[in-house]
Protein backbone atom coordinates (compact mmCIF):
# COMPACT_ATOMS: atom_id res chain seq x y z
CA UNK A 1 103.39 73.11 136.50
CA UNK A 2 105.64 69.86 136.82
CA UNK A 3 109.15 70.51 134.80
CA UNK A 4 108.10 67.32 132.71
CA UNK A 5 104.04 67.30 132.89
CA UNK A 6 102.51 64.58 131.12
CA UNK A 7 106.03 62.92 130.03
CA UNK A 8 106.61 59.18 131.26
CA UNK A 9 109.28 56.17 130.16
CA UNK A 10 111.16 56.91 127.29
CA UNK A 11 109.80 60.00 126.96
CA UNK A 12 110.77 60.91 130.02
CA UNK A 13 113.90 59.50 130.21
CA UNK A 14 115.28 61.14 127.07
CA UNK A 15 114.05 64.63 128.28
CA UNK A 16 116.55 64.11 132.02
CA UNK A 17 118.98 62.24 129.73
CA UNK A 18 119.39 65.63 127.98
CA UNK A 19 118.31 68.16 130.51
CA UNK A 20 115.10 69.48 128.81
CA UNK A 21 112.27 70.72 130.91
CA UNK A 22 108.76 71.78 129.15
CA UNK A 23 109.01 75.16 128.32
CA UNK A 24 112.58 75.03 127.17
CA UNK A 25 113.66 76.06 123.98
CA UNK A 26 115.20 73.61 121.64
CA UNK A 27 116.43 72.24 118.13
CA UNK A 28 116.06 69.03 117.59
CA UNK A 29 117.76 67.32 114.85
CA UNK A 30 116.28 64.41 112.44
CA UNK A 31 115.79 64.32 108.90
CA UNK A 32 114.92 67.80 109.34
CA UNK A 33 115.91 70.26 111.85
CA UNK A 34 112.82 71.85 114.21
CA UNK A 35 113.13 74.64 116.20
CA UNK A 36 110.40 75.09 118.90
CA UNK A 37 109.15 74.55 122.90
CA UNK A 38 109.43 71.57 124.63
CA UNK A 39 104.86 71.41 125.32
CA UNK A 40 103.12 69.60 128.50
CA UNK A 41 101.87 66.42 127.12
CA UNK A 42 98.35 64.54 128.33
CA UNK A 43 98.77 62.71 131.08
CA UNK A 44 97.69 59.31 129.66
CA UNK A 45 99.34 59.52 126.37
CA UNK A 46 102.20 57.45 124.93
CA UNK A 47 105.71 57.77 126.10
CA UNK A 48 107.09 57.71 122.44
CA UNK A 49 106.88 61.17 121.29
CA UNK A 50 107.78 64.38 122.22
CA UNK A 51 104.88 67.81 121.45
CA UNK A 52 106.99 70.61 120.00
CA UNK A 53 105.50 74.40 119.33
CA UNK A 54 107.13 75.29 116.07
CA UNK A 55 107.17 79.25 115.48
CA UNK A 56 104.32 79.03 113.36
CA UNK A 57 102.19 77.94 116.32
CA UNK A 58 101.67 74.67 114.97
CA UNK A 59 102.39 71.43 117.33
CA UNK A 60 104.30 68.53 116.31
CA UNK A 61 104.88 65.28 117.92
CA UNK A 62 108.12 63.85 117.77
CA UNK A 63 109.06 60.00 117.83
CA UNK A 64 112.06 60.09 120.77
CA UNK A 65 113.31 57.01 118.71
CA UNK A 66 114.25 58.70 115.69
């Protein structure tokens, strides 16, 4: 599996820019904080958002802008 699968533009960009693979553990913080892994993405998706496994098992997408 590619270190960034399915990321592109932006959202690949921001990932380098802050030396994040998929699979890596982060916290990302925004109006609220989220803890999770960095997910693969779909291939053809937009390059805006970021998937996130929160502990619950749940996904979230992330806007990279905010």
């Amino acid at each position: 599996m590619s270190e960034f699968m399915g990321y592109t533009g932006k959202s690949l960009e921001f990932l380098k820019t802050n030396k994040i693979s998929v699979g890596d553990s982060v916290k990302i913080l925004s109006d609220l904080s989220y803890f999770g892994i960095i997910m693969p993405r779909y291939e053809h998706s937009d390059d805006k958002h970021l998937v996130l496994k929160l502990k619950s098992g749940y996904n979230v997408g992330l806007e990279i802008e905010t």
